[in-house]
N, C-alpha and C. Protein backbone atom coordinates (compact mmCIF):
# COMPACT_ATOMS: atom_id res chain seq x y z
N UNK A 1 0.85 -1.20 0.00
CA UNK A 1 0.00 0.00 0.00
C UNK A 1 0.88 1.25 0.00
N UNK A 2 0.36 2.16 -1.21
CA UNK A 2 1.31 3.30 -1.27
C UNK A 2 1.24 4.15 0.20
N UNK A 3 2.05 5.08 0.69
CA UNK A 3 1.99 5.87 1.39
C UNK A 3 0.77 6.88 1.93
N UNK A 4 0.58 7.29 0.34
CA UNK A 4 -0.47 8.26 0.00
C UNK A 4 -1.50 7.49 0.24
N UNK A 5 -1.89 6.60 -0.05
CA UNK A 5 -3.37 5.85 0.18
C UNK A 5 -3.52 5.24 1.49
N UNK A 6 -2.42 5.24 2.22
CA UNK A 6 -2.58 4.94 3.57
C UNK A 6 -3.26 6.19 4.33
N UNK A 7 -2.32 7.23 4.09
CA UNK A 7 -2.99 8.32 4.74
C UNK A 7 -3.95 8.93 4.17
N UNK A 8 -4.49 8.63 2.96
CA UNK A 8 -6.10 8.83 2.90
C UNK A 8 -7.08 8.39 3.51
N UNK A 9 -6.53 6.78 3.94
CA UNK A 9 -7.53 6.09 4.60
C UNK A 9 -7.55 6.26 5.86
N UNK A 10 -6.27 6.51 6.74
CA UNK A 10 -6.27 7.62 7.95
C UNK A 10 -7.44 8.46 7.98
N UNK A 11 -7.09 9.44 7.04
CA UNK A 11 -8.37 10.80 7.13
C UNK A 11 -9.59 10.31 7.16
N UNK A 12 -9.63 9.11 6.03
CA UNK A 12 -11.34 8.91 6.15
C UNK A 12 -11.42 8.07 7.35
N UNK A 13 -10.58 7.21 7.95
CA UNK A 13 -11.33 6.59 9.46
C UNK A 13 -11.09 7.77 10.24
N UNK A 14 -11.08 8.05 10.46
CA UNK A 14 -10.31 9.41 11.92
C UNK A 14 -11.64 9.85 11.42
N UNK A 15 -12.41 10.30 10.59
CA UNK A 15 -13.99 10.88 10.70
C UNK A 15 -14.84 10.03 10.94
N UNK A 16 -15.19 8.76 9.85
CA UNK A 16 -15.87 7.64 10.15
C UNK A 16 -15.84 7.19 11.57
N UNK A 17 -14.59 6.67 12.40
CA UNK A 17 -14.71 6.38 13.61
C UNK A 17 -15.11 7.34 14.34
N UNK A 18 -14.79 8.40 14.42
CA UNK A 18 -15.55 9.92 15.52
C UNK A 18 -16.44 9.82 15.66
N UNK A 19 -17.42 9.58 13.98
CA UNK A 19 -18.80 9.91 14.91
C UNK A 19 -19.99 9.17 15.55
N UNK A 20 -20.68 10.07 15.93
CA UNK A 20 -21.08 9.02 17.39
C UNK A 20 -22.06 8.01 17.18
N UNK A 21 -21.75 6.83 17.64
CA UNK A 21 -22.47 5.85 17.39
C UNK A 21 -22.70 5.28 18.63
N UNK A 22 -23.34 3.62 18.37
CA UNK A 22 -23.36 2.90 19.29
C UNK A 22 -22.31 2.25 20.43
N UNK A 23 -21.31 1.96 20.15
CA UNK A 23 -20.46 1.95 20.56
C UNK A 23 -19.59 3.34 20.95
N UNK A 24 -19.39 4.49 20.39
CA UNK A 24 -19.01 5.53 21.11
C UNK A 24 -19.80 5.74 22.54
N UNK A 25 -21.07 5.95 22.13
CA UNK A 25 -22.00 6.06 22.85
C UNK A 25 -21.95 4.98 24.28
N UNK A 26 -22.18 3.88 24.07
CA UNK A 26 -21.60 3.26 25.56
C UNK A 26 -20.40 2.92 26.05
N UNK A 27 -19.27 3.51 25.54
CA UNK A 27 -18.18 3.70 25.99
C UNK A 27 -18.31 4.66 27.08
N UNK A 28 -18.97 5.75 26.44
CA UNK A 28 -19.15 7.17 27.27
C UNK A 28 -19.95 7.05 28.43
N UNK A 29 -20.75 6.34 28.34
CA UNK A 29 -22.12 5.72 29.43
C UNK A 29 -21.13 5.55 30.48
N UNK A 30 -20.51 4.23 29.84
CA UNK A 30 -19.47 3.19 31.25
C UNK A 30 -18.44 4.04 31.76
N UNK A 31 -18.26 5.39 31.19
CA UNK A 31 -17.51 5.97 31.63
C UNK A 31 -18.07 6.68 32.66
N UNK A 32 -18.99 7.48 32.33
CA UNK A 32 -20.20 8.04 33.34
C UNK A 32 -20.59 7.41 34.60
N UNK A 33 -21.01 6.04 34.41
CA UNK A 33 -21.04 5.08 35.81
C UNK A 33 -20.58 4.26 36.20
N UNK A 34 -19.21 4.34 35.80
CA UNK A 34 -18.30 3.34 36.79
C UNK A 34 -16.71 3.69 36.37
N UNK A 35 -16.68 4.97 36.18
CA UNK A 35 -15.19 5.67 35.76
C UNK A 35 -14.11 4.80 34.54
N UNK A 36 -13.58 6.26 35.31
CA UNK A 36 -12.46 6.08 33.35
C UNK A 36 -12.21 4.25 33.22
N UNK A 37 -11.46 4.04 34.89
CA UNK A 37 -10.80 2.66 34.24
C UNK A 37 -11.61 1.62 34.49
N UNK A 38 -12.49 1.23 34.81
CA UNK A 38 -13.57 0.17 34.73
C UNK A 38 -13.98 0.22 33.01
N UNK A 39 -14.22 1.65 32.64
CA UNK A 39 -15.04 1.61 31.32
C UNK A 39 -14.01 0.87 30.10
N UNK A 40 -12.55 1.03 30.51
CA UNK A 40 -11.65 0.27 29.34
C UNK A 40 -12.31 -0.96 28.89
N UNK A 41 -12.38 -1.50 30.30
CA UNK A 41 -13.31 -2.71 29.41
C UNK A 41 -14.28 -2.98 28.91
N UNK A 42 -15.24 -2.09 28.66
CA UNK A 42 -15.87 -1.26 27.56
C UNK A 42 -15.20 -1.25 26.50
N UNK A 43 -14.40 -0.63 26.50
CA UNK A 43 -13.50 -0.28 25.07
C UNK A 43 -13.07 -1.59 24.58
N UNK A 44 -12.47 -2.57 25.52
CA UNK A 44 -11.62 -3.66 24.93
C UNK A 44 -13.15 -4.35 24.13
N UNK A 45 -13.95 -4.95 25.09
CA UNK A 45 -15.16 -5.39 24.44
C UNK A 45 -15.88 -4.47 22.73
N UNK A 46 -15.72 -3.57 22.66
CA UNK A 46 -16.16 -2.72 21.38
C UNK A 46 -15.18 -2.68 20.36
N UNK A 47 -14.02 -2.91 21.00
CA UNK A 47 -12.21 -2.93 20.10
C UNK A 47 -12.20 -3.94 19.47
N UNK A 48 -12.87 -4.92 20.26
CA UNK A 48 -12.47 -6.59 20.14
C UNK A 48 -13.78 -6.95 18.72
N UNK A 49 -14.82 -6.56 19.07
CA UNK A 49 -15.89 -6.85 18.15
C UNK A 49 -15.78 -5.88 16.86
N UNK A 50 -15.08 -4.82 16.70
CA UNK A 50 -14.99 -3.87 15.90
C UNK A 50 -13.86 -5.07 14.59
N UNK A 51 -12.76 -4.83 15.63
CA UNK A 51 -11.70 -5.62 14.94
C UNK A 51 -12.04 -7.30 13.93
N UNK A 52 -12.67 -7.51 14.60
CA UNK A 52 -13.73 -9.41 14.38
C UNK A 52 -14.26 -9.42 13.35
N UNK A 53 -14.91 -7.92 13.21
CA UNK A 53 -16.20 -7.70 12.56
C UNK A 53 -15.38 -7.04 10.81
N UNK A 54 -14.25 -6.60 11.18
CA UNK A 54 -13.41 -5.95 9.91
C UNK A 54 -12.85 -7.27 9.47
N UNK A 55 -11.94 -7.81 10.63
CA UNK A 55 -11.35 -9.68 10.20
C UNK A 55 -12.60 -10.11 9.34
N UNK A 56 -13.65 -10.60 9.51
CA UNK A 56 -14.64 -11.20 9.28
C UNK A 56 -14.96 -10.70 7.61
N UNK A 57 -15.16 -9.38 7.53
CA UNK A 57 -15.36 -9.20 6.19
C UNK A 57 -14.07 -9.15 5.00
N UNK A 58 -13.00 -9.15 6.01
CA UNK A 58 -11.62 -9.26 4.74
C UNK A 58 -12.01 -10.86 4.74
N UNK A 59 -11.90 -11.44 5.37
CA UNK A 59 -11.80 -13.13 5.06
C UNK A 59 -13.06 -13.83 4.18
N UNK A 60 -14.32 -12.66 3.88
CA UNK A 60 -15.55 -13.14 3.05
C UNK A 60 -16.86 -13.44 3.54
N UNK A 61 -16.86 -12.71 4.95
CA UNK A 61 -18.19 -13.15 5.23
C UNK A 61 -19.31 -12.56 4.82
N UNK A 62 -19.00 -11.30 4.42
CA UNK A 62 -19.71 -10.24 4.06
C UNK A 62 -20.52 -10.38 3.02
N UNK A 63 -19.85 -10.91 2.04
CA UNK A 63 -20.05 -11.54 0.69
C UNK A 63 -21.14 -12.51 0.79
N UNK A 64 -21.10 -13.59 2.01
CA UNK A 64 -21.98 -14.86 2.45
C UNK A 64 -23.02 -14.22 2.78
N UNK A 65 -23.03 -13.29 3.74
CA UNK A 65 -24.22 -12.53 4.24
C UNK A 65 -25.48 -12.06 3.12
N UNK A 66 -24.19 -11.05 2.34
CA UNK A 66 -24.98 -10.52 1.08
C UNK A 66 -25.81 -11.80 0.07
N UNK A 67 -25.47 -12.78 0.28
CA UNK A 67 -25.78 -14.32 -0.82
C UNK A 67 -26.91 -14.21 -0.13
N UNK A 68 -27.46 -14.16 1.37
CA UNK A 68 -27.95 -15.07 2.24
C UNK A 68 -28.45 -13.98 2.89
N UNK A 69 -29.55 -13.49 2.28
CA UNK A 69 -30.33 -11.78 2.64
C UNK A 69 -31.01 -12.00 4.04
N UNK A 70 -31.80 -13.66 4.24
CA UNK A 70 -32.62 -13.90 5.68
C UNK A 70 -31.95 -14.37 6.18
N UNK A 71 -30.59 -14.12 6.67
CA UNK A 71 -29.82 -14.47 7.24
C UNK A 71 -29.16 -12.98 7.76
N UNK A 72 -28.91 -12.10 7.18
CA UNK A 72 -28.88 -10.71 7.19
C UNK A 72 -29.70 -10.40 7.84
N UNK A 73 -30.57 -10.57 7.66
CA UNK A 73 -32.19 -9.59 7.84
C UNK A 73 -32.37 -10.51 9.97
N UNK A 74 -32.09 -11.81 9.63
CA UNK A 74 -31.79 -11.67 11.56
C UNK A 74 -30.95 -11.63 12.47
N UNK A 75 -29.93 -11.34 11.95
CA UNK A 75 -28.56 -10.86 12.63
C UNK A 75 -29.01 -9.10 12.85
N UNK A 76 -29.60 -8.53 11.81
CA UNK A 76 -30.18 -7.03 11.78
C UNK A 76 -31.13 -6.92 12.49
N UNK A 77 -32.33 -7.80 12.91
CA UNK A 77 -33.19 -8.06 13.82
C UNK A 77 -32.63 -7.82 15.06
N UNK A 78 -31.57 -8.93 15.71
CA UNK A 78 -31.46 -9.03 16.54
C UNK A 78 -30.48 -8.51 17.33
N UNK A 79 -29.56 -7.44 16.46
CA UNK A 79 -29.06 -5.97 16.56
C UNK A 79 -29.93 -5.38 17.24
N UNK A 80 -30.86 -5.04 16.12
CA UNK A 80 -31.49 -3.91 16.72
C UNK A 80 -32.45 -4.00 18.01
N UNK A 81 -32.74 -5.17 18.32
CA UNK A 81 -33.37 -5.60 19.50
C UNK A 81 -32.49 -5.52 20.76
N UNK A 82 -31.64 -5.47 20.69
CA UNK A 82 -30.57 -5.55 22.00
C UNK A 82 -30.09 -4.13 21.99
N UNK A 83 -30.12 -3.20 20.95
CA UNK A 83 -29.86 -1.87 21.22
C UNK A 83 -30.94 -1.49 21.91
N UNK A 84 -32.47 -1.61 20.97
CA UNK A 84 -33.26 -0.81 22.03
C UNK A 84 -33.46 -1.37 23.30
N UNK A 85 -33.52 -2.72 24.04
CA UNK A 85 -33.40 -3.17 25.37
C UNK A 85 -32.36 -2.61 26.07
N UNK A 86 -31.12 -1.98 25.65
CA UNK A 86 -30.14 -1.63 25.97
C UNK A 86 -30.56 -0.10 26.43
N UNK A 87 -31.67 0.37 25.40
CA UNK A 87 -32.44 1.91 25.44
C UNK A 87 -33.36 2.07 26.91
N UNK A 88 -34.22 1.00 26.62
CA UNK A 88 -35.03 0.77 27.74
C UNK A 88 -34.40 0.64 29.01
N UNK A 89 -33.42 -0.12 28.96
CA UNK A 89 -32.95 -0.43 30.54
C UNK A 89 -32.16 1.29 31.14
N UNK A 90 -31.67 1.79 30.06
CA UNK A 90 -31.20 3.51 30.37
C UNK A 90 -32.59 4.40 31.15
N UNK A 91 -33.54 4.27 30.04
CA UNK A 91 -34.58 5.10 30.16
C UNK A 91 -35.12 4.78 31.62
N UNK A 92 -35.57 3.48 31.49
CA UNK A 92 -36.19 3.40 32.85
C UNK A 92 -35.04 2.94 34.18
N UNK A 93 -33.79 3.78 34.06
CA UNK A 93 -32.96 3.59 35.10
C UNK A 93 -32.83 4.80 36.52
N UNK A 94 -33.92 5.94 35.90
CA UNK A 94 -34.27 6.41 37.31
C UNK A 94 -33.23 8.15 37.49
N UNK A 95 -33.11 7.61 38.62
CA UNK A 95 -31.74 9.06 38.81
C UNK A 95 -30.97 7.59 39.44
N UNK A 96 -30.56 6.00 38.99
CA UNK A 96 -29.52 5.34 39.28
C UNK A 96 -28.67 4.97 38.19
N UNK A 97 -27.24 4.85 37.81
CA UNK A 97 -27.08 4.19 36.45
C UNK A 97 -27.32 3.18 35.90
N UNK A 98 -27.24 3.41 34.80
CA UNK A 98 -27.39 2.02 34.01
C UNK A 98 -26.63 0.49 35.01
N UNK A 99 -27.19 -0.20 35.61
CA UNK A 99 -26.35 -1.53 36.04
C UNK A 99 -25.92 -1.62 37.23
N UNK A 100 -26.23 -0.31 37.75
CA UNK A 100 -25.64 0.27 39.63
C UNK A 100 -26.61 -0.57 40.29
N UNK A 101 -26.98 -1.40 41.27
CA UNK A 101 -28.08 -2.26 41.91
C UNK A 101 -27.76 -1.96 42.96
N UNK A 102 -26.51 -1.50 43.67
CA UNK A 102 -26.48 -2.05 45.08
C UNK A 102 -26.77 -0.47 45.77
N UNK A 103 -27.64 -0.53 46.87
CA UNK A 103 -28.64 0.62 47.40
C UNK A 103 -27.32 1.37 48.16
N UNK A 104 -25.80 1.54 48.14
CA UNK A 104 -25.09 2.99 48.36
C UNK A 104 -24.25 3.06 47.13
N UNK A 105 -24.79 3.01 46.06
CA UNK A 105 -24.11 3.13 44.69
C UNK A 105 -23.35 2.83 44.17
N UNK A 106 -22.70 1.67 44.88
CA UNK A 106 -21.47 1.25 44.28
C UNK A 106 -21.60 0.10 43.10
N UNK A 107 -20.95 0.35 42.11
CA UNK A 107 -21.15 -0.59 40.79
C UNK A 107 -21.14 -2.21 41.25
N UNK A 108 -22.45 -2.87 41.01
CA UNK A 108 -22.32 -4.23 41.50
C UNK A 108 -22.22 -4.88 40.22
N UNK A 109 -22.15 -4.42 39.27
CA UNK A 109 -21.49 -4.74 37.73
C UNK A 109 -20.64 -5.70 37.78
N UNK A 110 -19.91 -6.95 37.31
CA UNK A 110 -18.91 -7.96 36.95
C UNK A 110 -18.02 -7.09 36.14
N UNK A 111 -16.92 -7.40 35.88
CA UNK A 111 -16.11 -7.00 34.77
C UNK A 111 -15.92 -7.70 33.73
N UNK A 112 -16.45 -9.16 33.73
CA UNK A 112 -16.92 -9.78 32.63
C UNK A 112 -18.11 -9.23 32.03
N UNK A 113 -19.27 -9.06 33.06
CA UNK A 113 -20.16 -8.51 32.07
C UNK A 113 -20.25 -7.00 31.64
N UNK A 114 -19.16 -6.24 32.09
CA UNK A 114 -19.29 -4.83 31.58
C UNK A 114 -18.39 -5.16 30.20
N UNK A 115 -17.62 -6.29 29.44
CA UNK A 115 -16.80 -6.76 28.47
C UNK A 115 -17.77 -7.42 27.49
N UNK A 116 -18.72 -8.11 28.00
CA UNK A 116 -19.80 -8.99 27.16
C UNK A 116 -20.68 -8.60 26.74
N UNK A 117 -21.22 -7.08 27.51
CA UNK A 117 -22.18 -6.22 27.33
C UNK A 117 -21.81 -5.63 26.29
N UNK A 118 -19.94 -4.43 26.58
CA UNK A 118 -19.97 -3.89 24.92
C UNK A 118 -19.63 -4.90 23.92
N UNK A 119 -19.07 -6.16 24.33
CA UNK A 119 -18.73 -7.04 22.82
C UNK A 119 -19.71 -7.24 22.10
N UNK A 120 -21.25 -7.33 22.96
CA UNK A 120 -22.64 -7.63 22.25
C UNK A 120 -23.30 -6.30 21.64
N UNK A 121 -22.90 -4.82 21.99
CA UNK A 121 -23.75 -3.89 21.31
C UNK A 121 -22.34 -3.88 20.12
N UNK A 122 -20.74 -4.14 20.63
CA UNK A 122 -20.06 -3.74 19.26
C UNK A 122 -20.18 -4.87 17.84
N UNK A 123 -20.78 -5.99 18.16
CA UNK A 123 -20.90 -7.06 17.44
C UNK A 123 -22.36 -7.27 16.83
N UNK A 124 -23.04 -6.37 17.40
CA UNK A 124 -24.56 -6.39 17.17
C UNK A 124 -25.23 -5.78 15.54
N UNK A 125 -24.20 -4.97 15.14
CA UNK A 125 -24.52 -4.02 13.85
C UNK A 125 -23.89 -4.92 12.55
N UNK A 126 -24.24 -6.17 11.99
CA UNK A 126 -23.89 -6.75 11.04
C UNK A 126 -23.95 -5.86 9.47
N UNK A 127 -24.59 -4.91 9.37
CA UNK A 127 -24.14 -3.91 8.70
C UNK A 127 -22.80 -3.38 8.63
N UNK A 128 -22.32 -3.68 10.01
CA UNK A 128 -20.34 -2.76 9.84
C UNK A 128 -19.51 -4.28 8.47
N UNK A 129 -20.27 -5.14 8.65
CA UNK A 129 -19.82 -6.16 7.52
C UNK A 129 -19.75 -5.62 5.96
N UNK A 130 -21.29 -5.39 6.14
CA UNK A 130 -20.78 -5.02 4.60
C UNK A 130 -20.52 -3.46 3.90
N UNK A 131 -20.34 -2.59 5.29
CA UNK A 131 -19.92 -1.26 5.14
C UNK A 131 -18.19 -2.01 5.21
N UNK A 132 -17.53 -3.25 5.51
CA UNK A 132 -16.39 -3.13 5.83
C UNK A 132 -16.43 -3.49 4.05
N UNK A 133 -16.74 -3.85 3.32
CA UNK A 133 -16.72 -5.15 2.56
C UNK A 133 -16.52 -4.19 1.45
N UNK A 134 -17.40 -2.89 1.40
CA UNK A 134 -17.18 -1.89 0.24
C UNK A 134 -16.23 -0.59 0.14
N UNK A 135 -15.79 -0.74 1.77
CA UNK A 135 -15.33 0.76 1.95
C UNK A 135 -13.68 -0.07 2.09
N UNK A 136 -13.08 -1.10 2.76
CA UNK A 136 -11.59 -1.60 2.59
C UNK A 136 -10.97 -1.41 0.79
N UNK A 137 -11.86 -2.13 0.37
CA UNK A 137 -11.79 -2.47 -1.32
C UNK A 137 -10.92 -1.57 -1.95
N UNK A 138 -11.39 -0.18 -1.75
CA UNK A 138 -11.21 0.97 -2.31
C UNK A 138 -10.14 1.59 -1.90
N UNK A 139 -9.55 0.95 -1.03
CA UNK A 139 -7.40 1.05 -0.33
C UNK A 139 -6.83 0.28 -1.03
N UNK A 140 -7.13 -0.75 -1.45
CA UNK A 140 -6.12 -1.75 -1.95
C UNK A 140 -5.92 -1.99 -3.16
N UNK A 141 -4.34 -1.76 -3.31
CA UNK A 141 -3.50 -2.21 -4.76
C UNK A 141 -3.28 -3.24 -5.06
N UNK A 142 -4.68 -3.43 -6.44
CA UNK A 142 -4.71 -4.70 -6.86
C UNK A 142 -3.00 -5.94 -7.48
N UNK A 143 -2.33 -4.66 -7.45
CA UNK A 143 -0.95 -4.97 -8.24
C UNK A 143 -0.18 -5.29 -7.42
N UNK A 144 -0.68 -4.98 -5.62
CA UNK A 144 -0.04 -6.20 -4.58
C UNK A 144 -0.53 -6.77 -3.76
N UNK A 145 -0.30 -7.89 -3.01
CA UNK A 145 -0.60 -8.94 -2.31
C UNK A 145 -1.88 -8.23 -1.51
N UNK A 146 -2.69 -8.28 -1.48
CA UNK A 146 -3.88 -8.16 -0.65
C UNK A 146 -3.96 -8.27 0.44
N UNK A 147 -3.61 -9.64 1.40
CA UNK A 147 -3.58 -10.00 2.63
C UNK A 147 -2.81 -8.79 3.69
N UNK A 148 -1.66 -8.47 3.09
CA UNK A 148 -0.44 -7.58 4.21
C UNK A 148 -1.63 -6.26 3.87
N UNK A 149 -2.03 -5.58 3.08
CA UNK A 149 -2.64 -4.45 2.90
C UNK A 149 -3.47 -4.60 3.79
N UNK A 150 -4.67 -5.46 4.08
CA UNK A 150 -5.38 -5.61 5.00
C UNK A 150 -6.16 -6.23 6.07
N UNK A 151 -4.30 -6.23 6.40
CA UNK A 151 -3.81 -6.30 7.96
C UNK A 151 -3.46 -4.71 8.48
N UNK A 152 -2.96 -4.31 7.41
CA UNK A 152 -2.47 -2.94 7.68
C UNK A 152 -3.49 -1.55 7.82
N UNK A 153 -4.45 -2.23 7.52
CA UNK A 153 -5.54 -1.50 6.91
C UNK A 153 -6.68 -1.47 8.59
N UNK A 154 -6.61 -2.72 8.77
CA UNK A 154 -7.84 -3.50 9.91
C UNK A 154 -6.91 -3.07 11.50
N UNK A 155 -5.60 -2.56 11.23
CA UNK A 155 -4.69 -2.82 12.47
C UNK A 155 -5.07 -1.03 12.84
N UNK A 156 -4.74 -0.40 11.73
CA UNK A 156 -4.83 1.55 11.12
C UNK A 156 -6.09 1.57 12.26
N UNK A 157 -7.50 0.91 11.40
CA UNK A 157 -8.91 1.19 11.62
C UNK A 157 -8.52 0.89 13.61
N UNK A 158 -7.98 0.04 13.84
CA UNK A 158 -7.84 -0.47 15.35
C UNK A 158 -7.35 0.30 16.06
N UNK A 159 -6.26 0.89 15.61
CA UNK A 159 -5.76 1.61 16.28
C UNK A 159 -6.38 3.35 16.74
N UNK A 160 -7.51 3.79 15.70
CA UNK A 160 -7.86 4.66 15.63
C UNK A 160 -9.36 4.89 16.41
N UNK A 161 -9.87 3.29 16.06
CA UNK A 161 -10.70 3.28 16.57
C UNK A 161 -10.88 3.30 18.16
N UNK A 162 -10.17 2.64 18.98
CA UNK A 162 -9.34 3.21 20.70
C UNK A 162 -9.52 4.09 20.93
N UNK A 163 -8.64 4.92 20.16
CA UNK A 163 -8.07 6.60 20.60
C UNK A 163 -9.37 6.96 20.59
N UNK A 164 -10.47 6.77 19.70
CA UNK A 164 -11.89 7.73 19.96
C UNK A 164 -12.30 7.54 21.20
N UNK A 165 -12.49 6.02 21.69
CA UNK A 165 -13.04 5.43 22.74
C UNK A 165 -12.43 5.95 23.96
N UNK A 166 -11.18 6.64 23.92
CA UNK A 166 -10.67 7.44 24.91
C UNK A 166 -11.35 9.19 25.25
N UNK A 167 -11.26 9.30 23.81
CA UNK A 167 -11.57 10.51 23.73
C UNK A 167 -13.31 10.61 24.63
N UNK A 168 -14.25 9.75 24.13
CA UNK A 168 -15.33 9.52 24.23
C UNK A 168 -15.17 9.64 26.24
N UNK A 169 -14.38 8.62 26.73
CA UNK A 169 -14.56 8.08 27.56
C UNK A 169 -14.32 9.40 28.68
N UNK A 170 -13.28 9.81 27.99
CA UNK A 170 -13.06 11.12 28.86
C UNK A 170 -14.12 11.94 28.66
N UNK A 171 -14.67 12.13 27.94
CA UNK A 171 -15.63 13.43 28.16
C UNK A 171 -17.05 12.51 29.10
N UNK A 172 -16.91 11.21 29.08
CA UNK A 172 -18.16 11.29 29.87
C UNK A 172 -17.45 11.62 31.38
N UNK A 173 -16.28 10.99 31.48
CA UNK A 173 -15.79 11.92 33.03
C UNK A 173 -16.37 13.35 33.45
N UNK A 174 -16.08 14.29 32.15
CA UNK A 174 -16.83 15.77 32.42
C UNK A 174 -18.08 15.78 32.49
N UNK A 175 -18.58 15.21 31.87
CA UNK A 175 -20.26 14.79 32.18
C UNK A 175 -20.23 14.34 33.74
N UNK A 176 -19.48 13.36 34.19
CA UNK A 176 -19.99 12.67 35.52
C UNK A 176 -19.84 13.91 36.31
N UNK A 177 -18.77 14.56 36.49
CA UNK A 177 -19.01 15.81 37.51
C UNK A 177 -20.13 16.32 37.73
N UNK A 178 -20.90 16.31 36.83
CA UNK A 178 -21.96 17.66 36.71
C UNK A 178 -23.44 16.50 36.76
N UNK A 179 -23.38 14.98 36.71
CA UNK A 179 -24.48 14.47 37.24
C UNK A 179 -24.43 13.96 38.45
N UNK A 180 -24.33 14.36 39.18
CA UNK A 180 -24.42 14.54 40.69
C UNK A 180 -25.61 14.66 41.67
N UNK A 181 -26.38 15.34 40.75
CA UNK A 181 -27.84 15.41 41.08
C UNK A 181 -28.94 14.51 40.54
N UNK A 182 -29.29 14.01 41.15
CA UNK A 182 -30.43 13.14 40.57
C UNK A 182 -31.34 13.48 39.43
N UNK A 183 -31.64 14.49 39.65
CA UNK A 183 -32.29 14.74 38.40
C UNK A 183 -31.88 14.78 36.99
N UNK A 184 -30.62 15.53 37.31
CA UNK A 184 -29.56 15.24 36.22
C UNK A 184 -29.33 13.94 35.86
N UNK A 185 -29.33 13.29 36.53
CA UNK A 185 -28.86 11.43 36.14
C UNK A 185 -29.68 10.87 35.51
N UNK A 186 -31.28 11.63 35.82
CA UNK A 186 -32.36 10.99 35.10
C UNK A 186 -32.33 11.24 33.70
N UNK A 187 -32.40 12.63 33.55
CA UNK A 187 -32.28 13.06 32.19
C UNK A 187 -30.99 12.69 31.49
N UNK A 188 -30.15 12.85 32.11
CA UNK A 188 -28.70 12.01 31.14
C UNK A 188 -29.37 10.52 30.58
N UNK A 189 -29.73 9.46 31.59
CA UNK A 189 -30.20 7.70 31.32
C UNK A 189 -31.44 8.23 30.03
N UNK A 190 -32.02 9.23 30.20
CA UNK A 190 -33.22 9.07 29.35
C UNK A 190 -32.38 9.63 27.79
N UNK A 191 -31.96 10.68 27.63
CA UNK A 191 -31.43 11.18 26.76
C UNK A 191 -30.52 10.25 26.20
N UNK A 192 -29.73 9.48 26.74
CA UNK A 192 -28.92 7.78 26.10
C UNK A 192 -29.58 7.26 26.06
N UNK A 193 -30.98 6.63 26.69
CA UNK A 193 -31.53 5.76 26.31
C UNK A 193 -32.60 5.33 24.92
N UNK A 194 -33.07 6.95 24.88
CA UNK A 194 -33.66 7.60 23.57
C UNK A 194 -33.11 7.26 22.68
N UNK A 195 -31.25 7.61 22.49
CA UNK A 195 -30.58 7.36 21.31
C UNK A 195 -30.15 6.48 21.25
N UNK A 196 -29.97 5.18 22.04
CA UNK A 196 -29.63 3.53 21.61
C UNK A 196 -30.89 3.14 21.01
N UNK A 197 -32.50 3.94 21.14
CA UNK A 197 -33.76 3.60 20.91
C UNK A 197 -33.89 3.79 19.51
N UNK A 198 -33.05 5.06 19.24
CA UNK A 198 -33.12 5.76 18.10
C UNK A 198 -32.10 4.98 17.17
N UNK A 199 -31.04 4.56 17.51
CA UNK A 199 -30.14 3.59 16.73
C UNK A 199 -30.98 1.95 16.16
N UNK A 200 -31.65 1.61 17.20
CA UNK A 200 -32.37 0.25 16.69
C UNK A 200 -33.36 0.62 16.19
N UNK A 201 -33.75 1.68 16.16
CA UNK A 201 -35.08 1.36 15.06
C UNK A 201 -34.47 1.81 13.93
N UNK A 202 -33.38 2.66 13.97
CA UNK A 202 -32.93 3.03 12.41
C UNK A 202 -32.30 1.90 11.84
N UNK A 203 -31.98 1.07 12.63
CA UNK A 203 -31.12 -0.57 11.74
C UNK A 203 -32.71 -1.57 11.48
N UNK A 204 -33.74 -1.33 12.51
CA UNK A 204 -35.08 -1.97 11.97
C UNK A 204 -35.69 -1.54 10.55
N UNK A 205 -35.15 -0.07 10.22
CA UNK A 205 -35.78 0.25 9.46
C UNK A 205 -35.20 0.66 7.60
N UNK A 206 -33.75 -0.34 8.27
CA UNK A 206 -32.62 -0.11 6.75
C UNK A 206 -33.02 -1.38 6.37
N UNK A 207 -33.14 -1.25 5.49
CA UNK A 207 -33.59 -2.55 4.29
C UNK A 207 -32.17 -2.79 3.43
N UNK A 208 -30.38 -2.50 3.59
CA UNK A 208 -30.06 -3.01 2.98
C UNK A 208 -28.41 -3.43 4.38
């Protein structure tokens, strides 16, 4: 891969990854209720399924998917069903966070399941398949070996994709200062919970 086309594809992930999605989005959450370093594993779980999900379409799955439309169509189902349950459990979480149970606030959360939770919303969007499947293509020099390009390509997207999840993670820190008040906590859970609501019905409602 030439130089130049590397750092094109820089520019275009460094925007693509920024903006805010599902996975940005509960990075920032776990950051909010249960601080910076609990939420990494957040990140590793969303890193890990991000990365799987790019592996997955360089190696051809994407392609299988596309063959195999009702097969698509419930992997997209059942995306979008676990985002909005993911919505619901925000919304109706009160002035407590998302997953906080124990009555003096301390996170009774696992650290397995704060890892299984984001591996399942970052693994949940079978769409990043065949957005991987059309948008890699268009880096790679057919006139060399394919495989090293994208490794180099899936490692770039990995590496970039983190640094957001930091970025993300920190600003829900500035957020946590300022929800302190209950009321505030309510409206923060409802206002995330709205937009994981708002993410699954928009994958209920893409037909491709």
């Amino acid at each position: 891969m030439a130089f130049h086309t590397w750092w094109l594809f820089v520019v275009t992930v460094f925007f693509i990854s920024g903006s805010p999605g599902p996975n940005m989005l509960h990075v920032m959450t776990r950051s909010v209720e249960l601080g910076l370093a609990r939420s990494t594993l957040a990140m590793a779980g969303c890193f890990i399924a991000v990365v799987m999900l790019l592996s997955a379409s360089a190696l051809g799955l994407a392609a299988l998917l596309a063959a195999l439309p009702g097969a698509f169509t419930v992997l997209r189902v059942l995306g979008a069903g676990y985002l909005l349950w993911l919505g619901y459990k925000s919304w109706t979480a009160k002035d407590a966070a998302v997953d906080l149970v124990d009555g003096q606030g301390v996170p009774a959360i696992s650290n397995g399941r704060i890892f299984r939770t984001a591996f399942t919303v970052g693994i949940s969007n079978p769409k990043a398949l065949l957005f991987a499947a059309a948008f890699l293509p268009q880096f790679i020099d057919s006139s060399k070996p394919e495989l090293p390009q994208l490794v180099v390509m899936i490692l770039t997207f990995g590496v970039i994709e983190i640094s957001w999840f930091f970025v993300y993670a920190l600003g829900g820190r500035s957020i946590a200062s300022a929800l302190t008040r209950p009321a505030l906590r309510t409206l923060f859970n409802r206002i995330t919970g709205g937009v994981f609501v708002a993410f699954g019905l928009a994958m209920l409602g893409s037909r491709t």
